[in-house]
N, C-alpha and C. Protein backbone atom coordinates (compact mmCIF):
# COMPACT_ATOMS: atom_id res chain seq x y z
N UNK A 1 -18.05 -11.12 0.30
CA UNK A 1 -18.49 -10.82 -1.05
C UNK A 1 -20.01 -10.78 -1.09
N UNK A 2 -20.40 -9.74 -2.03
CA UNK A 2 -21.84 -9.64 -2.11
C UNK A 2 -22.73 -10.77 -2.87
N UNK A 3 -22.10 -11.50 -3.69
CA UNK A 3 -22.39 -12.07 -4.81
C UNK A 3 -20.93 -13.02 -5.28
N UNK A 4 -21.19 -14.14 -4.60
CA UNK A 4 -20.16 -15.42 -5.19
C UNK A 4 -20.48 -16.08 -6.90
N UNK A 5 -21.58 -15.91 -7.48
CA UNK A 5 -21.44 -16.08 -8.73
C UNK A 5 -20.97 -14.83 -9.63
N UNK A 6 -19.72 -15.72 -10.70
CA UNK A 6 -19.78 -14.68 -11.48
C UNK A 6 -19.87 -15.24 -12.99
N UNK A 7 -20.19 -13.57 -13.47
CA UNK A 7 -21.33 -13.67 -14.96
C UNK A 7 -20.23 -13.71 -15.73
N UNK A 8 -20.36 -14.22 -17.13
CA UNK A 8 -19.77 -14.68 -18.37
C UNK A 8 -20.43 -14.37 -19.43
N UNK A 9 -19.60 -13.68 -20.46
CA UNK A 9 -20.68 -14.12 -21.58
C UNK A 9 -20.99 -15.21 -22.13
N UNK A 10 -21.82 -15.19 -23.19
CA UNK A 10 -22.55 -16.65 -23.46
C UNK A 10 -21.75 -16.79 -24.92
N UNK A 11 -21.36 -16.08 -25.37
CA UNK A 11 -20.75 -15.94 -26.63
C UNK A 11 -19.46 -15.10 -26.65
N UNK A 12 -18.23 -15.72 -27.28
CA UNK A 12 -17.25 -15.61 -27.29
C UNK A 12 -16.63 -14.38 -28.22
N UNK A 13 -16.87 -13.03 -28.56
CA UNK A 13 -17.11 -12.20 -29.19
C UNK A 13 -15.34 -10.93 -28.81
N UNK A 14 -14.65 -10.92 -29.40
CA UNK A 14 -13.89 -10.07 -28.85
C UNK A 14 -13.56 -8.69 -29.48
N UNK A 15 -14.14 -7.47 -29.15
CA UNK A 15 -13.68 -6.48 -29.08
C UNK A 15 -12.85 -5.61 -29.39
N UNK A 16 -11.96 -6.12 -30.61
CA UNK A 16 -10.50 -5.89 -30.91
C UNK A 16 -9.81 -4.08 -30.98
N UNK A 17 -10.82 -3.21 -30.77
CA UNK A 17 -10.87 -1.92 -30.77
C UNK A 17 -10.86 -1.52 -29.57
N UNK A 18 -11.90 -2.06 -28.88
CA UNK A 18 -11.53 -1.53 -27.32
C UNK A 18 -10.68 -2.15 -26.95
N UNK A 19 -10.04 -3.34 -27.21
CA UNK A 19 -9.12 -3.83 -26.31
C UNK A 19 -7.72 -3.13 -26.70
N UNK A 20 -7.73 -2.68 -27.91
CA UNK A 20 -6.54 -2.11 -28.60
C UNK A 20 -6.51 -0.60 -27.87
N UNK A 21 -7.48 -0.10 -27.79
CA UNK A 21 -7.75 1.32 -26.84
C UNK A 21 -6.70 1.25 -25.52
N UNK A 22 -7.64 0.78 -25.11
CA UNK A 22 -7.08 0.12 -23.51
C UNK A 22 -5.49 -0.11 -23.32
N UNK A 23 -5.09 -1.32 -24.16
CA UNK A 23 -3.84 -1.58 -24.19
C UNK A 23 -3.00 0.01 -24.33
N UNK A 24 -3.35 0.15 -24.97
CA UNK A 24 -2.75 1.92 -25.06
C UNK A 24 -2.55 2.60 -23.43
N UNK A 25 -3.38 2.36 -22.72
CA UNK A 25 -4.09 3.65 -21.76
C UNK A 25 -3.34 2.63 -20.42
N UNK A 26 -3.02 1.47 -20.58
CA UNK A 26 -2.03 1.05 -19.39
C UNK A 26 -0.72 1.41 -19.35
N UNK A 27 -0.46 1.42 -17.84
CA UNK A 27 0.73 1.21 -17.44
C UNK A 27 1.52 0.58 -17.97
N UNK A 28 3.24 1.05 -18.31
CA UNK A 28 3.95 0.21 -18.85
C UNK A 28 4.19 -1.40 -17.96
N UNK A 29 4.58 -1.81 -18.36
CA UNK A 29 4.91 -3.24 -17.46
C UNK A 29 5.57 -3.18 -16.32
N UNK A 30 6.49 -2.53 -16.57
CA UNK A 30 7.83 -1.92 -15.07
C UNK A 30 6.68 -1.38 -14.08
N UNK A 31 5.53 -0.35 -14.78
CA UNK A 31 5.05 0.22 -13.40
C UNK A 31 4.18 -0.23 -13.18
N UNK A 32 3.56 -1.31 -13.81
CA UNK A 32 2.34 -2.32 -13.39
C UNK A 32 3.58 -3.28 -12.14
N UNK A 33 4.59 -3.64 -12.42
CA UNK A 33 5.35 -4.52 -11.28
C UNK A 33 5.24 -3.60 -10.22
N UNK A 34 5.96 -2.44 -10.29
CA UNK A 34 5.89 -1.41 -9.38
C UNK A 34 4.97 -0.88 -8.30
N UNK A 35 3.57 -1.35 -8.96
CA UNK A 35 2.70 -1.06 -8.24
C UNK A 35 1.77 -2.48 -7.74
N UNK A 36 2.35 -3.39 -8.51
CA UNK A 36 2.27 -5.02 -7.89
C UNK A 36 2.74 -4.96 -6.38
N UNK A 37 3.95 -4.53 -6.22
CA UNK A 37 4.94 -4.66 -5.28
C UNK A 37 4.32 -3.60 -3.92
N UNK A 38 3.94 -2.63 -4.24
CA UNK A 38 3.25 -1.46 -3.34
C UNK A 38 2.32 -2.18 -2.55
N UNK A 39 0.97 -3.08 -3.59
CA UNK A 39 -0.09 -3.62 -2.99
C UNK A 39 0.36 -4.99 -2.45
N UNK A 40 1.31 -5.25 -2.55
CA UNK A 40 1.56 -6.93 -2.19
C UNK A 40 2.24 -6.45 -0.54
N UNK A 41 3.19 -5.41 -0.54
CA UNK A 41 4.04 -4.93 0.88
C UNK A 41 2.49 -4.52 1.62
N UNK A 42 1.54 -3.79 1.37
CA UNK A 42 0.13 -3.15 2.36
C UNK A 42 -0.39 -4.39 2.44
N UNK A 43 -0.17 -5.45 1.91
CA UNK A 43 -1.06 -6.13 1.87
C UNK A 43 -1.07 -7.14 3.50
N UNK A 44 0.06 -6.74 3.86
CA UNK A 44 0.51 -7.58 5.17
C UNK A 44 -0.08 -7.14 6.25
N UNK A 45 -0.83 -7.15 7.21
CA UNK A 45 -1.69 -6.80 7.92
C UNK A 45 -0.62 -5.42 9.52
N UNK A 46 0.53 -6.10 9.64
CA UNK A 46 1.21 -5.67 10.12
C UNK A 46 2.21 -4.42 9.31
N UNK A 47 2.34 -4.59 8.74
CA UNK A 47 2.81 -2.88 7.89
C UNK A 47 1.71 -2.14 7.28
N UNK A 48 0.52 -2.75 7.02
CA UNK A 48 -0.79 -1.90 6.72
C UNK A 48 -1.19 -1.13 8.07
N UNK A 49 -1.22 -1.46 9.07
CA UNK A 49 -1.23 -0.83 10.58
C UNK A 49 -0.29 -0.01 10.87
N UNK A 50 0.99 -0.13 10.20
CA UNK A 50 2.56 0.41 10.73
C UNK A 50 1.90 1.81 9.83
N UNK A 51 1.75 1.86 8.46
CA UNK A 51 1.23 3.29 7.48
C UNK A 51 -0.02 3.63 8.11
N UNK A 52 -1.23 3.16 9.10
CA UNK A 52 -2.44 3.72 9.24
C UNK A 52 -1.93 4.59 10.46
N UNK A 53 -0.83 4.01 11.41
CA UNK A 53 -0.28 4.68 12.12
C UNK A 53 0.32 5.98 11.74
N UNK A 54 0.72 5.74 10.60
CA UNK A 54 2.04 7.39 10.40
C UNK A 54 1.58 7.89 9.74
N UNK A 55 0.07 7.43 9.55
CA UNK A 55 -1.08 8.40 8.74
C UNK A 55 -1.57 9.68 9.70
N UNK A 56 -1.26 9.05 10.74
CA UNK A 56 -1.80 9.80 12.11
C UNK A 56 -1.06 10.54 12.51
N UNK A 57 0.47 10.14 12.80
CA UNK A 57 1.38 11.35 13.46
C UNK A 57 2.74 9.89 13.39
N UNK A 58 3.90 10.96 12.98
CA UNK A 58 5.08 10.66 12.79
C UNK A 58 5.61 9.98 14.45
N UNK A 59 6.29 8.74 14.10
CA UNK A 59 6.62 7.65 15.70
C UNK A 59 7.75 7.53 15.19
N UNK A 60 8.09 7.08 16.59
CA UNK A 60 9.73 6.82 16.61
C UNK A 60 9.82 4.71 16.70
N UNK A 61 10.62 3.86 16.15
CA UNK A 61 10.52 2.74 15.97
C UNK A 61 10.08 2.27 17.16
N UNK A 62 10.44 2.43 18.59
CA UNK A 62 10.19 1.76 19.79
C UNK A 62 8.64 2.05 19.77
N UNK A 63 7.99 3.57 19.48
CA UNK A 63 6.49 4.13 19.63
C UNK A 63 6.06 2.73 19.11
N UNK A 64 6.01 2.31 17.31
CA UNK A 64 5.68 2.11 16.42
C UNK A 64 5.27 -0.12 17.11
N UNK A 65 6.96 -0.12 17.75
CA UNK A 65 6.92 -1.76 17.96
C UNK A 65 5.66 -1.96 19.52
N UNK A 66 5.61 -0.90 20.00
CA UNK A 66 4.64 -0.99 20.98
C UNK A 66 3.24 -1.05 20.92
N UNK A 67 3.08 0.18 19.64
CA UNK A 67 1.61 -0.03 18.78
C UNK A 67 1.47 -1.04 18.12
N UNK A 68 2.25 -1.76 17.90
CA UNK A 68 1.93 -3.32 17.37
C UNK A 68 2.44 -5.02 17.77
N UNK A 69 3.03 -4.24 18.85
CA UNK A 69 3.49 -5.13 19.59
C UNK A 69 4.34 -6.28 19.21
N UNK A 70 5.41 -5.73 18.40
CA UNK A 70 6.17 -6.59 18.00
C UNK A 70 8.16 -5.91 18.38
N UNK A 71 9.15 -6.79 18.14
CA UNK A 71 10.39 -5.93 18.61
C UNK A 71 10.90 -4.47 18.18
N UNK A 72 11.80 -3.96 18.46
CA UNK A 72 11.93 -3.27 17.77
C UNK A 72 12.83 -3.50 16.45
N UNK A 73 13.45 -4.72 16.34
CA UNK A 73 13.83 -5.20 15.10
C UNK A 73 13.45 -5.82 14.10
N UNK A 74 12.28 -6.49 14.63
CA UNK A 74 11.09 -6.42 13.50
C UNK A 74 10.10 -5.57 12.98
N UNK A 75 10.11 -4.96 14.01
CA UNK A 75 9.49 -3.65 13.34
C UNK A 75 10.77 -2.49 12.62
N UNK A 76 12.23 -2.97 12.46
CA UNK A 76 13.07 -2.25 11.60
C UNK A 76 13.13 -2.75 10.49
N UNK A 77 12.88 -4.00 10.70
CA UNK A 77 12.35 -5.10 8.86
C UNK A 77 11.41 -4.35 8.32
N UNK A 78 10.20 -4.62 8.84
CA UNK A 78 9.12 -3.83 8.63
C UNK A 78 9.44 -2.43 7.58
N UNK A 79 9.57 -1.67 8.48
CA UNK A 79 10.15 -0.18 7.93
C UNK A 79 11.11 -0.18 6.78
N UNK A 80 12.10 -1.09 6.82
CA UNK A 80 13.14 -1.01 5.82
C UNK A 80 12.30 -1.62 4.83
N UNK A 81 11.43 -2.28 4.17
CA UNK A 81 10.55 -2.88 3.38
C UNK A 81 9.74 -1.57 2.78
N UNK A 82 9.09 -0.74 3.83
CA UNK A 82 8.40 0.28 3.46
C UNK A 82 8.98 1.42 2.97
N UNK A 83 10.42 1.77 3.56
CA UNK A 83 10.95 3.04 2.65
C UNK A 83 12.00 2.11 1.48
N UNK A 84 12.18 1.17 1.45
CA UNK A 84 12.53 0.66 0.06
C UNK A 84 11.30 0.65 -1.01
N UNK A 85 10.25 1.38 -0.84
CA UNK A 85 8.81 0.85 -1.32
C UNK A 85 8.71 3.14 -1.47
N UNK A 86 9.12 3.72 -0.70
CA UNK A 86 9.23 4.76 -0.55
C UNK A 86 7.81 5.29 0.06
N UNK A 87 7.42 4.25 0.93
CA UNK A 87 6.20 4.77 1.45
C UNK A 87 6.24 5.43 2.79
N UNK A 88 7.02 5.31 3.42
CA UNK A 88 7.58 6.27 4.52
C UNK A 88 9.20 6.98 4.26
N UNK A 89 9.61 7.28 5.36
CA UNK A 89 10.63 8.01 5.35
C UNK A 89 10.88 8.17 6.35
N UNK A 90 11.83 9.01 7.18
CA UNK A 90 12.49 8.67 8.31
C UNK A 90 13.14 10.40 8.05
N UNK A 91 13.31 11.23 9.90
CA UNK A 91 14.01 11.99 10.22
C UNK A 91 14.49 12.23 11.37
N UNK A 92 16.02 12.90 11.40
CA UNK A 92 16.77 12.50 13.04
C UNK A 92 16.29 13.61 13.54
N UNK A 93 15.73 13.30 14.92
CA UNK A 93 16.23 14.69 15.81
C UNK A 93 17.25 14.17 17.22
N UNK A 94 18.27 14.50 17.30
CA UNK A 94 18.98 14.26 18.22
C UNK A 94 19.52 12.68 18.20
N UNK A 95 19.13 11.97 19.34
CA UNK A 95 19.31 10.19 19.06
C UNK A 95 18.39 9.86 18.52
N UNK A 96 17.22 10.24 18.26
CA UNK A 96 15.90 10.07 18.26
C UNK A 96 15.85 9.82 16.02
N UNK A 97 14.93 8.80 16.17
CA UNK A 97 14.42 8.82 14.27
C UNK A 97 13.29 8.65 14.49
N UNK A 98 12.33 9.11 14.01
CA UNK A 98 10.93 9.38 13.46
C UNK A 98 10.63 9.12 12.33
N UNK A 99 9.48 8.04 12.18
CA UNK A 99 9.22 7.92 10.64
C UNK A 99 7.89 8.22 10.38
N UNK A 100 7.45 8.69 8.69
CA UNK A 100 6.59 9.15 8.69
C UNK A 100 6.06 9.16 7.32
N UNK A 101 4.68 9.13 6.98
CA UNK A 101 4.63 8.72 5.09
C UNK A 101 5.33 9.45 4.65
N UNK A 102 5.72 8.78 3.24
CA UNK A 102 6.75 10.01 2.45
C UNK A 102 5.98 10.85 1.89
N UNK A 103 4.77 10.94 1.25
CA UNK A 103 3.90 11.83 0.61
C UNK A 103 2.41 11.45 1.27
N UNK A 104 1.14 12.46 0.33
CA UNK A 104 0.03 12.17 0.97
C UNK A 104 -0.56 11.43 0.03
N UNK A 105 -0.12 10.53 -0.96
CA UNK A 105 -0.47 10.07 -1.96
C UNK A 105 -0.99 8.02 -1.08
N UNK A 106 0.27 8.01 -0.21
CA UNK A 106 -0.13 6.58 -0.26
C UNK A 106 -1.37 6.82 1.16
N UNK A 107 -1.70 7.82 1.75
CA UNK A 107 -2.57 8.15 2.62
C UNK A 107 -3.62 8.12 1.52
N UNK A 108 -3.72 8.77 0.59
CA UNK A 108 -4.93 9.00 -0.32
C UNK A 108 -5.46 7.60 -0.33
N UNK A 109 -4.85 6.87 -1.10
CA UNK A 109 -4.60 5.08 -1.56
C UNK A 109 -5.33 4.48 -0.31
N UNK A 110 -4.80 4.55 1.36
CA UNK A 110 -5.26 4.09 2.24
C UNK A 110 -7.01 4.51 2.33
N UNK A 111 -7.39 5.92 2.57
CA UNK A 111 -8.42 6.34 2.81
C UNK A 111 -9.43 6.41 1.37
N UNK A 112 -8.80 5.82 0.46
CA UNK A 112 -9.75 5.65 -0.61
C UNK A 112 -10.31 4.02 -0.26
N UNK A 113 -9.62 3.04 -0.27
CA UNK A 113 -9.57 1.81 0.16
C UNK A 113 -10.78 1.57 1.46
N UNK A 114 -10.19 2.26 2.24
CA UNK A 114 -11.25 2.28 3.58
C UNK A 114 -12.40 3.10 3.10
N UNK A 115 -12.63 3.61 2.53
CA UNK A 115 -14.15 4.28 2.07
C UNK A 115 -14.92 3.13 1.08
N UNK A 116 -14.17 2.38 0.20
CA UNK A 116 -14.39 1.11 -0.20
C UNK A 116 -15.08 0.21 0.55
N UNK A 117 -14.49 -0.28 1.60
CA UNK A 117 -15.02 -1.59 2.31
C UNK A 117 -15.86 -1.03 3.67
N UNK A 118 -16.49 0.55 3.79
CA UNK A 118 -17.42 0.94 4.50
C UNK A 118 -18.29 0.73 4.25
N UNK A 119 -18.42 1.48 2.53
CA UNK A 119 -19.80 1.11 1.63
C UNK A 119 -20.47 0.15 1.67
């Protein structure tokens, strides 16, 4: 952190217009949980690596447990966490499954984040 103190006002004054604004302009509650749940699953250092990976190019679970060096059944926890979250997805070719983000939206999310903590 740049700055461990933080500022307060000195007077207790509240706003009742902007805050009434605002309240308007949020998320309903369901998709404030919704998106609780998104940042709490990235938040794990090991499935944040598993999406920076399939940001890169679509792996198959064994690729995926080797790039992070964990089984391949924990890295099927893993995954089943993330497309219950719908942040990847999964396709067969042959014996073979490949997983891969589901959209470029949670890539956006990632590479906005990392332009964040470059600055």
């Amino acid at each position: 952190m740049k700055n461990d103190k933080i500022e307060i006002c000195k007077e207790t004054v509240v706003n009742y217009e902007k805050v009434e604004a605002v309240k308007k302009e949020l998320p309903s509650t369901r998709e404030i949980a919704d998106l609780s749940e998104i940042f709490k699953v990235l938040g794990d250092p090991t499935r944040l690596k598993i999406v920076l990976a399939l940001a890169k190019e679509e792996l198959c679970v064994c690729d995926l447990a080797t790039l992070v060096n964990l089984s391949v059944s924990a890295i099927s926890h893993q995954l089943r966490l993330l497309r219950n979250l719908r942040l990847v997805k999964y396709r067969k070719s042959g014996k073979m499954v490949y997983y891969l983000l589901d959209d470029d939206h949670i890539e956006s999310i990632i590479n906005q984040a990392l332009v964040h903590i470059r600055e």
